[in-house]
C-alpha atoms as a PDB file:
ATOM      1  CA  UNK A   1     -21.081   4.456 -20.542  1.00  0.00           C
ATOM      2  CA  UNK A   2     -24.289   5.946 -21.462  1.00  0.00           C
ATOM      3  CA  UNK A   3     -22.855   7.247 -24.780  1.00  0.00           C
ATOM      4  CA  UNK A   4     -22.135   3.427 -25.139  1.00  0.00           C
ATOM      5  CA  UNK A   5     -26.038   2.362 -24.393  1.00  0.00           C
ATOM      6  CA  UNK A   6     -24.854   1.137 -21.287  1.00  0.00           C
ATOM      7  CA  UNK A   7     -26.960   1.674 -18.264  1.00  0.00           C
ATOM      8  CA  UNK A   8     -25.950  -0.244 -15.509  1.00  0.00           C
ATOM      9  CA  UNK A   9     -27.592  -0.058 -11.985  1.00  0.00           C
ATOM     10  CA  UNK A  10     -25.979  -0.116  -8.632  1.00  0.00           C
ATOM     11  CA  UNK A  11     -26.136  -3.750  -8.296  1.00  0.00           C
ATOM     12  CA  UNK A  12     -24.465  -4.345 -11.633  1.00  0.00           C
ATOM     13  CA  UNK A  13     -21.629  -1.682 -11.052  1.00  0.00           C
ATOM     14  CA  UNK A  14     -21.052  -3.451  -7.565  1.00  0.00           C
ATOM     15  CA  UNK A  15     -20.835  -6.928  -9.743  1.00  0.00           C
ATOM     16  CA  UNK A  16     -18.732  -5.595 -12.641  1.00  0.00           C
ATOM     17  CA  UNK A  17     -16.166  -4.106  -9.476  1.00  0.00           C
ATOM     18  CA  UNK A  18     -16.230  -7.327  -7.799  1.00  0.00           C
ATOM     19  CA  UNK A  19     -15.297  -9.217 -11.094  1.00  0.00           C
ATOM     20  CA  UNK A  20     -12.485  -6.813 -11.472  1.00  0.00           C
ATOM     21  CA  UNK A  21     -11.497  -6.864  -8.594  1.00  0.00           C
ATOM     22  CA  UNK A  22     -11.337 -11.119  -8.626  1.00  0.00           C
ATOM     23  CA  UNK A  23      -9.387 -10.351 -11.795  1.00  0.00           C
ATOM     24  CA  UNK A  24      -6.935  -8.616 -11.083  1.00  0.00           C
ATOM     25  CA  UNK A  25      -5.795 -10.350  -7.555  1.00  0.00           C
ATOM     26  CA  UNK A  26      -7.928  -7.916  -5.489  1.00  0.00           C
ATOM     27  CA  UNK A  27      -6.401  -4.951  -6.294  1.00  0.00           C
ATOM     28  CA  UNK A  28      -4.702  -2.969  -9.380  1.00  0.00           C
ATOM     29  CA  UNK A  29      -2.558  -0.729  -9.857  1.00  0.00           C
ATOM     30  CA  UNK A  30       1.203   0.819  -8.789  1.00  0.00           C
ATOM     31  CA  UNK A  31       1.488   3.998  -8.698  1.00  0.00           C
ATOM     32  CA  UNK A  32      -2.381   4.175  -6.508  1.00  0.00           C
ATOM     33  CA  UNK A  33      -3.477   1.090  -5.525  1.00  0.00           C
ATOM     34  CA  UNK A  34      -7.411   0.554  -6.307  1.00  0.00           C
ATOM     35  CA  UNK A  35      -9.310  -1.874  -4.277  1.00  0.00           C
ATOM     36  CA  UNK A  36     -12.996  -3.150  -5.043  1.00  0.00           C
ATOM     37  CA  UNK A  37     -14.428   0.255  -3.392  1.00  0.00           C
ATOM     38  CA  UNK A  38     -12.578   2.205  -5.754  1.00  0.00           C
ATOM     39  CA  UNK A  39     -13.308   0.257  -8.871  1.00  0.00           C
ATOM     40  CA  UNK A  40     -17.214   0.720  -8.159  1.00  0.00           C
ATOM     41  CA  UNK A  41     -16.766   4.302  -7.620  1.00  0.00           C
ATOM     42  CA  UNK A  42     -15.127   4.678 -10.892  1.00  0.00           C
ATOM     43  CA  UNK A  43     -17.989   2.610 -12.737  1.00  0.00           C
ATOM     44  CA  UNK A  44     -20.008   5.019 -11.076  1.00  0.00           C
ATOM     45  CA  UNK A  45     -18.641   8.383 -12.101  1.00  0.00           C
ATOM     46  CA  UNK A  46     -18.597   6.765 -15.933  1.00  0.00           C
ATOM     47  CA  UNK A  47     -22.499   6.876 -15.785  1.00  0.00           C
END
């Protein structure tokens, strides 16, 4: 994200998660399942 200019903080990675999350029924995915948690750790390792 930060090669985008994008510099979220915790709070907004826990937000953008949450929205996905809401999205997407709660959780995505078939082969591996990914919940809220998941989605914020991703957002996290993109920093």
């Amino acid at each position: 994200m930060r090669e985008l200019g994008i510099q979220p903080d915790d709070a907004q990675c826990k937000e953008m998660a949450r929205s996905c999350a809401e999205a997407c029924g709660g959780s995505k995915g078939s082969a591996k399942l990914l919940f809220e948690e998941d989605m914020y750790n991703i957002y996290k390792l993109a920093l």
